[in-house]
Protein backbone atom coordinates (compact mmCIF):
# COMPACT_ATOMS: atom_id res chain seq x y z
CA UNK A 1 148.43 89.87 53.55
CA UNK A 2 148.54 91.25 50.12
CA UNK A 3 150.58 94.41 49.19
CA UNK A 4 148.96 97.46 49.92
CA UNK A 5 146.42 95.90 52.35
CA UNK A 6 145.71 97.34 56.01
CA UNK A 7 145.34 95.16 59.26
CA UNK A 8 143.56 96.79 61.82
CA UNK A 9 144.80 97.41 65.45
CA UNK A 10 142.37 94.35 66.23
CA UNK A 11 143.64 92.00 64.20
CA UNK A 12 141.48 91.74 61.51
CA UNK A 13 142.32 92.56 57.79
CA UNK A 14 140.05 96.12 56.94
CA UNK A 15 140.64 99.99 56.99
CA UNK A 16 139.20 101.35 59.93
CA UNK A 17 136.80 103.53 58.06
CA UNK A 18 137.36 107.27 58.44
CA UNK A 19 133.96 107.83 56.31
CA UNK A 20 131.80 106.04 59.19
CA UNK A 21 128.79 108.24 59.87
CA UNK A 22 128.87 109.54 63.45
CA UNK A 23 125.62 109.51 65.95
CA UNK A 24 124.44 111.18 68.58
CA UNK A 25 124.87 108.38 71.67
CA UNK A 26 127.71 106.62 69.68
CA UNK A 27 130.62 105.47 71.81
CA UNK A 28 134.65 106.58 70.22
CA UNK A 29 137.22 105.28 72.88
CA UNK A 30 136.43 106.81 76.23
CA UNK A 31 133.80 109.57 74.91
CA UNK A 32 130.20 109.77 73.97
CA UNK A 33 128.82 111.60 71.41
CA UNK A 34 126.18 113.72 72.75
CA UNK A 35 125.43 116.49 69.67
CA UNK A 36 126.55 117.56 66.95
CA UNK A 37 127.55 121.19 67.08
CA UNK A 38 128.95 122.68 63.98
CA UNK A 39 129.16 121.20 60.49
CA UNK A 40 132.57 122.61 58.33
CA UNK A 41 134.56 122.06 55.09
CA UNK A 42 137.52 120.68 56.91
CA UNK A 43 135.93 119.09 60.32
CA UNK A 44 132.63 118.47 62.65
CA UNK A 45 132.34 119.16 66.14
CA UNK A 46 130.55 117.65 68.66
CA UNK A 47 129.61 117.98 72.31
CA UNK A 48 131.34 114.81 74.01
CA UNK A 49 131.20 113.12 77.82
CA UNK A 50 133.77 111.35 78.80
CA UNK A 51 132.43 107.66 80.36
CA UNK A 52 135.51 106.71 82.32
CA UNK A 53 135.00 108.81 85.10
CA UNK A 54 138.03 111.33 84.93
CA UNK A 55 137.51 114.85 85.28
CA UNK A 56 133.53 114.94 84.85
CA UNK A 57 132.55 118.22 85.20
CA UNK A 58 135.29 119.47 82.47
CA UNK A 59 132.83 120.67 79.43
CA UNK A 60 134.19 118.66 76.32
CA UNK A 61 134.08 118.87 72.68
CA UNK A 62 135.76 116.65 69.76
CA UNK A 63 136.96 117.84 66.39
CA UNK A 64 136.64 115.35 63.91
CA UNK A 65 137.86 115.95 60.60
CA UNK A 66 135.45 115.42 57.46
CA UNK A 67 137.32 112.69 54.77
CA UNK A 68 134.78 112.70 52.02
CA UNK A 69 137.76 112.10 49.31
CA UNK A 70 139.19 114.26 47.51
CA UNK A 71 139.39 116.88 50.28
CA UNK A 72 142.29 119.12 50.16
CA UNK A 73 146.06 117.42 51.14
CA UNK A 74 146.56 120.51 53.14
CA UNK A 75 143.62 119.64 55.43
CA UNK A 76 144.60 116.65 56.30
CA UNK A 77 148.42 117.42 57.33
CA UNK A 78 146.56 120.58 59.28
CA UNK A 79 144.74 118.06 60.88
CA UNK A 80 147.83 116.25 61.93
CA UNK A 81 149.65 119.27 62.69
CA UNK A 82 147.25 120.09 65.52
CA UNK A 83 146.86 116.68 66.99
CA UNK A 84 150.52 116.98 67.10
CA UNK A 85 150.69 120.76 68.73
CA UNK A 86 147.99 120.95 70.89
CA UNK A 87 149.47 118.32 73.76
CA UNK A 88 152.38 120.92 74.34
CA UNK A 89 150.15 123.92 74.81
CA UNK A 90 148.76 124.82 78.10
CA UNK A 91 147.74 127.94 80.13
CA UNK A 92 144.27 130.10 79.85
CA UNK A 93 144.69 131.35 76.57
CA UNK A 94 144.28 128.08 74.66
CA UNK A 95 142.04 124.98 74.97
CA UNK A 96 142.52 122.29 77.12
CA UNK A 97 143.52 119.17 75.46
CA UNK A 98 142.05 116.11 76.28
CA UNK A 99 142.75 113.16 73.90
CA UNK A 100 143.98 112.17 70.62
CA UNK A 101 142.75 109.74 68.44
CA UNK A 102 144.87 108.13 66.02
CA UNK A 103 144.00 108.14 61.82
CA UNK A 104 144.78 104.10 62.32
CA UNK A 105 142.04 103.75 64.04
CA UNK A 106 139.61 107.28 64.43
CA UNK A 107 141.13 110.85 63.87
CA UNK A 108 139.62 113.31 66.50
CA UNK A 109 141.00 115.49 69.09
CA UNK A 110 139.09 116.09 72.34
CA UNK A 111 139.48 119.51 74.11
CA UNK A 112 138.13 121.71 76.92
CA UNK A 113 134.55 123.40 75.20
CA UNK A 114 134.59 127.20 75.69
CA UNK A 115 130.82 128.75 76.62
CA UNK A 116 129.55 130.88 73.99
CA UNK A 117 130.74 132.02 70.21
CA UNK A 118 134.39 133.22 68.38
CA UNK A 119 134.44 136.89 68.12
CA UNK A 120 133.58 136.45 64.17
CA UNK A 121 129.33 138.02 65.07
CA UNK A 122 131.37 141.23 66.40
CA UNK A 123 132.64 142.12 62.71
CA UNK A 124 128.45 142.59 61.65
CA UNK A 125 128.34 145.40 64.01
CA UNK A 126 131.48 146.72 63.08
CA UNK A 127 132.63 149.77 63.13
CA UNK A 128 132.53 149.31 66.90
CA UNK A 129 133.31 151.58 69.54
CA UNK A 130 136.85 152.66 70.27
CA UNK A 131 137.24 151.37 73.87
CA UNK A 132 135.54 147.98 72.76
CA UNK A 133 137.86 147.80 69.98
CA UNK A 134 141.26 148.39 72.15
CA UNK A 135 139.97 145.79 75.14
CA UNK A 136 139.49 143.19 72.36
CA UNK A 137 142.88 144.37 70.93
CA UNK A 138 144.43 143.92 74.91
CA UNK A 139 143.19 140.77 75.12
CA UNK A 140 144.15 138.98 72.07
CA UNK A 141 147.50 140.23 72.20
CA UNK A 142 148.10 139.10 75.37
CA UNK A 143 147.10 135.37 74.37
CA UNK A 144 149.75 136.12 71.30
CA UNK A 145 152.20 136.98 73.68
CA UNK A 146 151.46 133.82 75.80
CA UNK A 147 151.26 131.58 72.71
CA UNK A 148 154.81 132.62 71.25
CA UNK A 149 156.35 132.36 74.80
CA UNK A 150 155.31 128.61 74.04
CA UNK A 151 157.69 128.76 70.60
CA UNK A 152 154.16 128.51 68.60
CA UNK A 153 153.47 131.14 65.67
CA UNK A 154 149.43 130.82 65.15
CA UNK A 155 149.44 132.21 61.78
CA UNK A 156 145.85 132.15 61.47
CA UNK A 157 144.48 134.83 63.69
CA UNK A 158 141.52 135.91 62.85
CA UNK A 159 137.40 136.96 64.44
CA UNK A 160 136.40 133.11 64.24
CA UNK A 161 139.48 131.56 65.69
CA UNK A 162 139.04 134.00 68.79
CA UNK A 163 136.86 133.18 71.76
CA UNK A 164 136.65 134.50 75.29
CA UNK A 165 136.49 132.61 79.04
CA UNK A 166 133.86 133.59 81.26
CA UNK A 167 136.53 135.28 83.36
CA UNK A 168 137.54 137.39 80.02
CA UNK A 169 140.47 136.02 78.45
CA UNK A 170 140.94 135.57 75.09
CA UNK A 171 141.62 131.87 74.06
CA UNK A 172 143.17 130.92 70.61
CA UNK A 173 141.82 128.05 68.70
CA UNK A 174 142.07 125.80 65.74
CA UNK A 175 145.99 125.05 64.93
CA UNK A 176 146.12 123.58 61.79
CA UNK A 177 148.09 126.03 60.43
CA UNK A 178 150.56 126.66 63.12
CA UNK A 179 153.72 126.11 63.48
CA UNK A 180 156.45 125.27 66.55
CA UNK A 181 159.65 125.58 66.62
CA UNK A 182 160.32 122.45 68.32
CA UNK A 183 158.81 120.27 65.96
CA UNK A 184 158.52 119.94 62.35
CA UNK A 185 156.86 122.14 59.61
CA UNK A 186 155.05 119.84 58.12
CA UNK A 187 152.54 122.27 55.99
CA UNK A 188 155.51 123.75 55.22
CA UNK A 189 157.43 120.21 53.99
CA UNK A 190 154.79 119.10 51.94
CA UNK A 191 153.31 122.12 50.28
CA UNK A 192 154.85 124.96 48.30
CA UNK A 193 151.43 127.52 48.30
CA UNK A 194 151.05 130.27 50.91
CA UNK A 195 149.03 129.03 53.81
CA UNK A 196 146.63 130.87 55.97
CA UNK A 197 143.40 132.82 55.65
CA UNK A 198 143.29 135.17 52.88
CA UNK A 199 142.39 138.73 54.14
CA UNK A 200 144.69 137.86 57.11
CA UNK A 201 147.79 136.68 56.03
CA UNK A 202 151.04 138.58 56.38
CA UNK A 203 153.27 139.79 53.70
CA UNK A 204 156.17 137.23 54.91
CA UNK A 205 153.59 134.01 54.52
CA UNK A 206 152.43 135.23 50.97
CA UNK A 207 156.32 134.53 50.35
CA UNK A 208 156.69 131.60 52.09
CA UNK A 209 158.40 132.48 55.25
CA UNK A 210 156.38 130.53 58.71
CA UNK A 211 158.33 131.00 61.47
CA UNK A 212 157.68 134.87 62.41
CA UNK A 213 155.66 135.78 65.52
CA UNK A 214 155.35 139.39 64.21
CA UNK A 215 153.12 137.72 61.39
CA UNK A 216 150.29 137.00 64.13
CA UNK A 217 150.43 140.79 64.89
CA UNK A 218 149.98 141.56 60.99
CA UNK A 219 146.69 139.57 61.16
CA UNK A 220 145.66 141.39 64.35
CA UNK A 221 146.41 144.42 62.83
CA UNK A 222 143.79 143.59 60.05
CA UNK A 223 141.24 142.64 62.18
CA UNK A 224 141.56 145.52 64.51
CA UNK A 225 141.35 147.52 60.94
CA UNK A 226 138.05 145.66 60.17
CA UNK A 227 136.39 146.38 63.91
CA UNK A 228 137.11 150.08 63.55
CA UNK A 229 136.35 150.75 60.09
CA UNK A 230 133.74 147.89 58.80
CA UNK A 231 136.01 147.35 55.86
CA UNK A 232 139.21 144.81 55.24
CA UNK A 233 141.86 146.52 54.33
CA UNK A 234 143.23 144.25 52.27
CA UNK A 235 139.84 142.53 50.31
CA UNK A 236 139.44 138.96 50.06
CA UNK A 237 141.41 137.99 47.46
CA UNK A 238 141.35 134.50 45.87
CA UNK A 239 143.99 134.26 44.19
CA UNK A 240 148.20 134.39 44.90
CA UNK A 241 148.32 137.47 42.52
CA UNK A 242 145.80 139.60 44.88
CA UNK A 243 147.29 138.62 47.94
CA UNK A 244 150.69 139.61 46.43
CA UNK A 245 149.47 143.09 46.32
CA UNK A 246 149.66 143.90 49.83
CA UNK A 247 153.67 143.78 49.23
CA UNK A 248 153.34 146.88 47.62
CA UNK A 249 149.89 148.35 48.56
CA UNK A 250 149.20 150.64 51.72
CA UNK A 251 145.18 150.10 53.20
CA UNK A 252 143.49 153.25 52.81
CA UNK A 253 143.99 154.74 55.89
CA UNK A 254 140.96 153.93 58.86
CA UNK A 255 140.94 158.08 59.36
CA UNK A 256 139.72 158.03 55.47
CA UNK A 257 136.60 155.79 56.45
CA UNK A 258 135.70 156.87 59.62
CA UNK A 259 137.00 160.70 60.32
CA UNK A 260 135.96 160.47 64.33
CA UNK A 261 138.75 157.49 64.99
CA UNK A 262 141.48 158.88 67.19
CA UNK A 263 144.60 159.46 65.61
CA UNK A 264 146.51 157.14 68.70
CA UNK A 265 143.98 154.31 67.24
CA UNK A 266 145.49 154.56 63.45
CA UNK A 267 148.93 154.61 64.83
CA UNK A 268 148.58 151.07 66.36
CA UNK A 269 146.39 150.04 63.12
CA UNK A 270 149.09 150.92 60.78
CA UNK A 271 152.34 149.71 62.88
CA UNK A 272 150.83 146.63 63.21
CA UNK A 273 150.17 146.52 59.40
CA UNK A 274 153.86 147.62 57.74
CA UNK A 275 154.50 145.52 54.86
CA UNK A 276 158.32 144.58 56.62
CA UNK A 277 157.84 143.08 59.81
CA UNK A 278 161.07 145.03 61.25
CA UNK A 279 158.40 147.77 60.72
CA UNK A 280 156.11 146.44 63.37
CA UNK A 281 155.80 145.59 67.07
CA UNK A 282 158.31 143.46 67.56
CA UNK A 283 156.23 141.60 70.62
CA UNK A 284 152.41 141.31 70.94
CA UNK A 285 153.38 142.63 74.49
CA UNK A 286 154.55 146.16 73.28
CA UNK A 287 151.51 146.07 71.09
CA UNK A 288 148.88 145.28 74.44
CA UNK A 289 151.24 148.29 76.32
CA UNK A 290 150.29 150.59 73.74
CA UNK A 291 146.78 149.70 73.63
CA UNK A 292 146.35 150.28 77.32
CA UNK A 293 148.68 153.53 77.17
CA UNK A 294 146.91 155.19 74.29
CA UNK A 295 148.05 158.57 75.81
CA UNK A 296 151.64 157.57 76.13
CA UNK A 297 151.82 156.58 72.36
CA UNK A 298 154.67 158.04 70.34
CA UNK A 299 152.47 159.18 66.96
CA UNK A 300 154.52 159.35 63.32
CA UNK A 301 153.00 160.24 60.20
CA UNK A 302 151.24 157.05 60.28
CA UNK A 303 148.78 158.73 63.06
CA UNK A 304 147.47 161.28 60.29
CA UNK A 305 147.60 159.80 57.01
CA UNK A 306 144.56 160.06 54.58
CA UNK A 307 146.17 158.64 52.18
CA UNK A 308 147.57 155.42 50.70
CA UNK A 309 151.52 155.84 49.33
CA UNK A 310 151.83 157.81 46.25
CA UNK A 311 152.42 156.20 42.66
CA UNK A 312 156.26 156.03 43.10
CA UNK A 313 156.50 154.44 45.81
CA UNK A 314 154.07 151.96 45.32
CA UNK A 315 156.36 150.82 41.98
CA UNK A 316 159.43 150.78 44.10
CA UNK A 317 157.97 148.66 46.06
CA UNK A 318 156.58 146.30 43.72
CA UNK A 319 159.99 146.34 41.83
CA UNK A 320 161.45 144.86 45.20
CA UNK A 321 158.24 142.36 46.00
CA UNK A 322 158.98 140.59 42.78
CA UNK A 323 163.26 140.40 42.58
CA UNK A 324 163.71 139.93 46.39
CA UNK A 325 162.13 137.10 48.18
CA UNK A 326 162.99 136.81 51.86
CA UNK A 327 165.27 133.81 52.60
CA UNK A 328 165.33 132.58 55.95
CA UNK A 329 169.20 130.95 57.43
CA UNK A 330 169.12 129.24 60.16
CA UNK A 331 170.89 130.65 63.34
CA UNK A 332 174.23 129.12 64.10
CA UNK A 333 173.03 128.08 67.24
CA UNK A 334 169.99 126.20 65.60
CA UNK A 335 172.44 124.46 63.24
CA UNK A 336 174.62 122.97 65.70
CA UNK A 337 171.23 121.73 67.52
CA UNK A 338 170.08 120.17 63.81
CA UNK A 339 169.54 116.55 64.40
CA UNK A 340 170.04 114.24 61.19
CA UNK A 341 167.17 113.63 59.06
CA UNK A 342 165.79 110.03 58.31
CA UNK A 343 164.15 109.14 55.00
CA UNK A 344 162.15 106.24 54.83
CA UNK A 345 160.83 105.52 51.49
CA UNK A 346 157.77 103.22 51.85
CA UNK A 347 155.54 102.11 48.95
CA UNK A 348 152.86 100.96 50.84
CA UNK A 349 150.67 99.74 48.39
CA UNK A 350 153.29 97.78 45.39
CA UNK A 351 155.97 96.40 47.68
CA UNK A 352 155.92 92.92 48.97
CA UNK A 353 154.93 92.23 52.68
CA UNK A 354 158.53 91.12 52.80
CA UNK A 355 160.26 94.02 51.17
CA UNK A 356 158.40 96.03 53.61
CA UNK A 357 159.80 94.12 56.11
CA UNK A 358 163.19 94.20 54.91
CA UNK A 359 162.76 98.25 55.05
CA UNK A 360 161.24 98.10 58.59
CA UNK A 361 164.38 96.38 59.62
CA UNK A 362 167.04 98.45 57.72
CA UNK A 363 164.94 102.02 59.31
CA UNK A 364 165.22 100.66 62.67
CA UNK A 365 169.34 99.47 62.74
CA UNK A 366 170.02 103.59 61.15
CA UNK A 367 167.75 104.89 63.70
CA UNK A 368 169.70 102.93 66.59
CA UNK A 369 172.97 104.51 65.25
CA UNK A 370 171.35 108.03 65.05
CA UNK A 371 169.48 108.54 68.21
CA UNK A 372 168.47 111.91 68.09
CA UNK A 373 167.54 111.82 64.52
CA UNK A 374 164.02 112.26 63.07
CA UNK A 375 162.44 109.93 60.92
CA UNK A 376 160.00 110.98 58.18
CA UNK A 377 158.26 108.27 56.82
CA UNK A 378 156.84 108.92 52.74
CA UNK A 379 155.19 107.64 51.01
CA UNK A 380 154.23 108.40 47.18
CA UNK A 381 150.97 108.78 46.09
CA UNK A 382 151.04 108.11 41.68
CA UNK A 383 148.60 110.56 39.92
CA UNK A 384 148.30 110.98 35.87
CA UNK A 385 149.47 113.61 34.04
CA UNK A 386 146.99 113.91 31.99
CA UNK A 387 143.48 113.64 33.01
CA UNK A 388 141.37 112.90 36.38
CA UNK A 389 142.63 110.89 38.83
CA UNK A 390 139.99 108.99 41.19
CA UNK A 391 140.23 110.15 44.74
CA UNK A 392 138.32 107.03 46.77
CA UNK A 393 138.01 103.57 46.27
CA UNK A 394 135.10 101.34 45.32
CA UNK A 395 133.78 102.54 48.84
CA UNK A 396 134.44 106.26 48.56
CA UNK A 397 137.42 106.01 51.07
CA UNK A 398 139.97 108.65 50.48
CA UNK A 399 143.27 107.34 48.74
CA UNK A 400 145.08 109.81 50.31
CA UNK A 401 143.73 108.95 53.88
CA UNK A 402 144.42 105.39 53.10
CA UNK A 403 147.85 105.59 52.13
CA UNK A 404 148.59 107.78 55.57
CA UNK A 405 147.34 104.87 57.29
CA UNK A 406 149.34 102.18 55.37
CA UNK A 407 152.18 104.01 56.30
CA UNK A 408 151.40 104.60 60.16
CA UNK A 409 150.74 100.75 60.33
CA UNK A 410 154.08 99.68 58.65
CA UNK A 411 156.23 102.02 61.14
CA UNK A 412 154.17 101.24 64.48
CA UNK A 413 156.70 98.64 65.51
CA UNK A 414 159.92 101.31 64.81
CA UNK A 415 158.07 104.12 66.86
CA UNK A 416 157.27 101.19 69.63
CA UNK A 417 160.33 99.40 69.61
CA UNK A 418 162.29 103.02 69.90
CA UNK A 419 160.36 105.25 71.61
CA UNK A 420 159.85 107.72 69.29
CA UNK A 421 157.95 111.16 70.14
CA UNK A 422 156.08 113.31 68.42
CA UNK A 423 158.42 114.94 66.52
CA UNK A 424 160.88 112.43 65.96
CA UNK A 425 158.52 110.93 63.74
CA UNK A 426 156.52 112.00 60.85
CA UNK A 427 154.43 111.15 57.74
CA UNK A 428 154.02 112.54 54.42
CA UNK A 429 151.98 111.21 51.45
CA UNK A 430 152.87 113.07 48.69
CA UNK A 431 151.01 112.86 45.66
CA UNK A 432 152.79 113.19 42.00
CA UNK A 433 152.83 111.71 38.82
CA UNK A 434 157.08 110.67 39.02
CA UNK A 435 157.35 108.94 42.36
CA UNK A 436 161.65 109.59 42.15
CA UNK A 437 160.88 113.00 41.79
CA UNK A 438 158.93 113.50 44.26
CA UNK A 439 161.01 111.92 46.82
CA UNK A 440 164.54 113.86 45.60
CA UNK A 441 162.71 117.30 45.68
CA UNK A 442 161.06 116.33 49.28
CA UNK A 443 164.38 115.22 50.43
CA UNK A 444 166.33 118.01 49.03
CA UNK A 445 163.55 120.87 50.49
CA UNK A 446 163.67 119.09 54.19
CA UNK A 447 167.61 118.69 53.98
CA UNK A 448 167.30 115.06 54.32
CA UNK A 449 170.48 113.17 55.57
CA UNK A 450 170.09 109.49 54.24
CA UNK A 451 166.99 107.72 52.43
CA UNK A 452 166.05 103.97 53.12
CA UNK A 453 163.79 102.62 50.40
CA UNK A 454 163.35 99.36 48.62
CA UNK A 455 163.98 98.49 45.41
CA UNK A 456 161.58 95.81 43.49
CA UNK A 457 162.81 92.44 41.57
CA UNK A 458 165.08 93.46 38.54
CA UNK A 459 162.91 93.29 34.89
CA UNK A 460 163.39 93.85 31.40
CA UNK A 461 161.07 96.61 31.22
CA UNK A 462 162.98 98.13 34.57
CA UNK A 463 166.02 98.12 33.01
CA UNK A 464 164.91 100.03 30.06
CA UNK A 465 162.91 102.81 32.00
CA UNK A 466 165.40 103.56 35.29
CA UNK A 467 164.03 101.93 38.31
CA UNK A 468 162.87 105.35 41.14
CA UNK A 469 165.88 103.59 43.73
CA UNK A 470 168.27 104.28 40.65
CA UNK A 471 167.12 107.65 40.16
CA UNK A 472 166.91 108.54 43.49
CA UNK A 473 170.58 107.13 44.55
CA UNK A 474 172.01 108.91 41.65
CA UNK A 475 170.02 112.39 41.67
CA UNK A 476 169.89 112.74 45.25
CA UNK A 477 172.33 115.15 47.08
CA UNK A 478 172.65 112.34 50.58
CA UNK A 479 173.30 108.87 51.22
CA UNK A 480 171.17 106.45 50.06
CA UNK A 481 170.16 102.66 51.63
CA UNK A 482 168.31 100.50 48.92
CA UNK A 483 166.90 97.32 50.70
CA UNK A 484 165.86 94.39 48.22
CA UNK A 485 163.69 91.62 49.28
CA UNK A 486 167.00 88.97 48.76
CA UNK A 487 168.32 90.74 52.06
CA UNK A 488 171.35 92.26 49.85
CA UNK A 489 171.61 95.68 50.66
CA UNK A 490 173.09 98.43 48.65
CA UNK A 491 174.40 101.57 49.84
């Protein structure tokens, strides 16, 4: 087998193609696809049965995710993020999940179907009624409160991610840009740009920060805003600059665009929407008790304003949005629980089939003296600097997607041969135009512990331009295994 070439689970020696058109009455593992559903940007969803028998009467549908090359990065790891998440999640307030299927083979995640639409129709009709507007508040804070009692932060609340059971509970979907606390950020690892929906995100994920539950509330807060007033109160911005602004800008207040709102009704709005989130609710359960206790609510100025904050306090605030960005320490308690981080450098498409060998070895021997470590395979994907860089092959296959299956195939016999979890082991393609860069800024950002990579045959031209193993065992801030196809091993 040639460097950089894929074997398939079956033996044979192509990519399982990711780009395959789907049919109605096509067969993917245990599940038939019945109909196609909904056609996005970032996935498809279809109507499934499931042919082996189990559970029949359980209403399915399967997420597939749309690889037409050069789709975002971002997509892809969200993708991976919630094949990863949603087996941990359970109760009434989130989809079933079903099955998995893995990028080696097909990508896809089956889950319970919910009857009917997402709450996004509601916002045409909005401003809605007050009572309508606090039972929708109710329920989706209770499914917060339910969600973050499973260590998850959604962080992308909002109308169309919202659906309802026939028995009325609100159910959260779509968890690509979630995070757990029990398992790795990898959105967070891999990409330095805010993440989330732009009229909903939080001030604290415009600057980075991903682990707050009280940022779920924020986004509530603006939609509950939106249902009672027919406006955002934030825009839409496009741009990092206009969601910046909501550091320093106050909403106009709901009483300014719809005088007949009860003042109780702004008080929640505007607690929910304080630019701090020490300002907030500090649980999605205080925020449900207020919405079904509107007459025991404890109203501030908040309840009356008609007004957004006055000139100087809108430049204080902006003097302390740009010189103070929040930085997050872990707890001691969540230090002394850190397990070691495992590098494994893996270039899956220039190294030999025995270098890559070599490096499959060395991984597995560190792994067996760190047992509770993690392992986060990476591998670098070379772009120009200058210029376009093609995004599929000859058969309009993602690179990207390709190189994320490389690396899955070359550490299925680590994960096998050691058990490893989800969340013990991860991938990462990173794409950049200096693969030793890459890797020391990924390693340094993650607070890597020790990098295995391999190191190529010695040439002139090598020795002239720095090999990345030199680079990276002499810039890098942890120990470093190089692995050379001779079987000499430097440390």
């Amino acid at each position: 087998m040639n460097a950089g070439q894929l074997r398939s689970p079956s033996g044979g020696d192509s990519l399982p193609d990711q780009h395959e058109r789907l049919e109605p009455g096509q067969i993917l593992d245990q599940f038939r696809l019945e109909e196609r559903l909904h056609q996005g940007g970032m996935a498809n969803l279809w109507r499934v049965t499931r042919i082996d028998g189990i559970d029949p009467e359980l209403p399915l549908l399967m997420k597939v995710p749309r690889i037409k090359g050069g789709e975002d990065p971002a997509s892809i790891v969200g993708f991976e993020v919630e094949q990863m998440l949603m087996p941990r999640l359970s109760g009434p307030h989130v989809p079933r999940f079903v099955a998995r299927g893995d990028w080696t083979r097909r990508a896809y995640i089956v889950m319970e179907r919910l009857p009917g639409e997402s709450l996004r129709p509601r916002l045409d009709d909005a401003p809605l009624p007050v009572d309508e507007i606090a039972q929708i508040g109710i329920k989706v804070a209770v499914a917060l409160q339910a969600l973050h009692r499973q260590h998850v932060v959604h962080l992308d609340v909002k109308p169309s991610n919202i659906m309802f059971r026939e028995t009325g509970e609100a159910v959260l979907v779509d968890y690509g840009l979630s995070r757990h606390d029990q398992l790795p950020d990898l959105l967070e690892e891999e990409f330095s740009l805010p993440m989330g929906t732009g009229p909903y995100m939080s001030p604290e994920q415009v600057q980075f920060i991903r682990k707050d539950p009280r940022s779920d509330l924020f986004a509530l807060g603006v939609m509950l805003y939106h249902l009672a007033t027919g406006e955002r109160p934030f825009g839409q911005p496009s741009s990092v600059a206009g969601l910046r602004k909501r550091l320093y800008i106050d909403p106009v207040p709901p009483l300014a665009l719809r005088p007949d709102l009860p003042p109780w009704l702004q008080e929640v709005i505007l607690h929910c929407l304080e630019v701090k989130p020490e300002g907030r609710y500090q649980s999605a359960a205080q925020l449900a008790l207020d919405l079904q206790n509107p007459d025991s609510i404890t109203l501030t100025a908040r309840a009356t304003r008609l007004r957004t904050s006055g000139i100087m306090k809108r430049v204080k605030r902006w003097f302390f949005a740009v010189g103070a960005e929040p930085v997050v320490k872990r707890s001691s308690s969540e230090q002394l629980a850190r397990s070691p981080i495992v590098l494994a450098a893996v270039d899956v498409e220039g190294a030999t089939e025995g270098l890559l060998s070599q490096l499959k070895e060395a991984v597995g021997r560190v792994l067996e003296m760190e047992p509770g470590a993690r392992l986060a395979c990476v591998s670098v994907m070379k772009t120009a600097r200058i210029g376009m860089d093609e995004l599929t092959d000859e058969q309009g296959r993602s690179h990207h997607v390709k190189q994320l299956v490389a690396l899955k195939h070359w550490a299925r016999p680590i994960s096998q041969s050691l058990k490893l979890e989800d969340g013990r082991i991860t991938f990462h393609v990173l794409e950049a135009p200096d693969p030793a860069t890459a890797l020391i800024e990924f390693a340094a950002k993650m607070g890597v512990d020790h990098i295995v990579m391999g190191a190529r045959h010695s040439s002139a031209l090598r020795r002239y331009l720095g090999s990345v193993s030199a680079r990276v065992v002499a810039e890098s801030d942890c120990s470093v295994t190089v692995v050379r196809d001779s079987r000499r091993r430097f440390a």
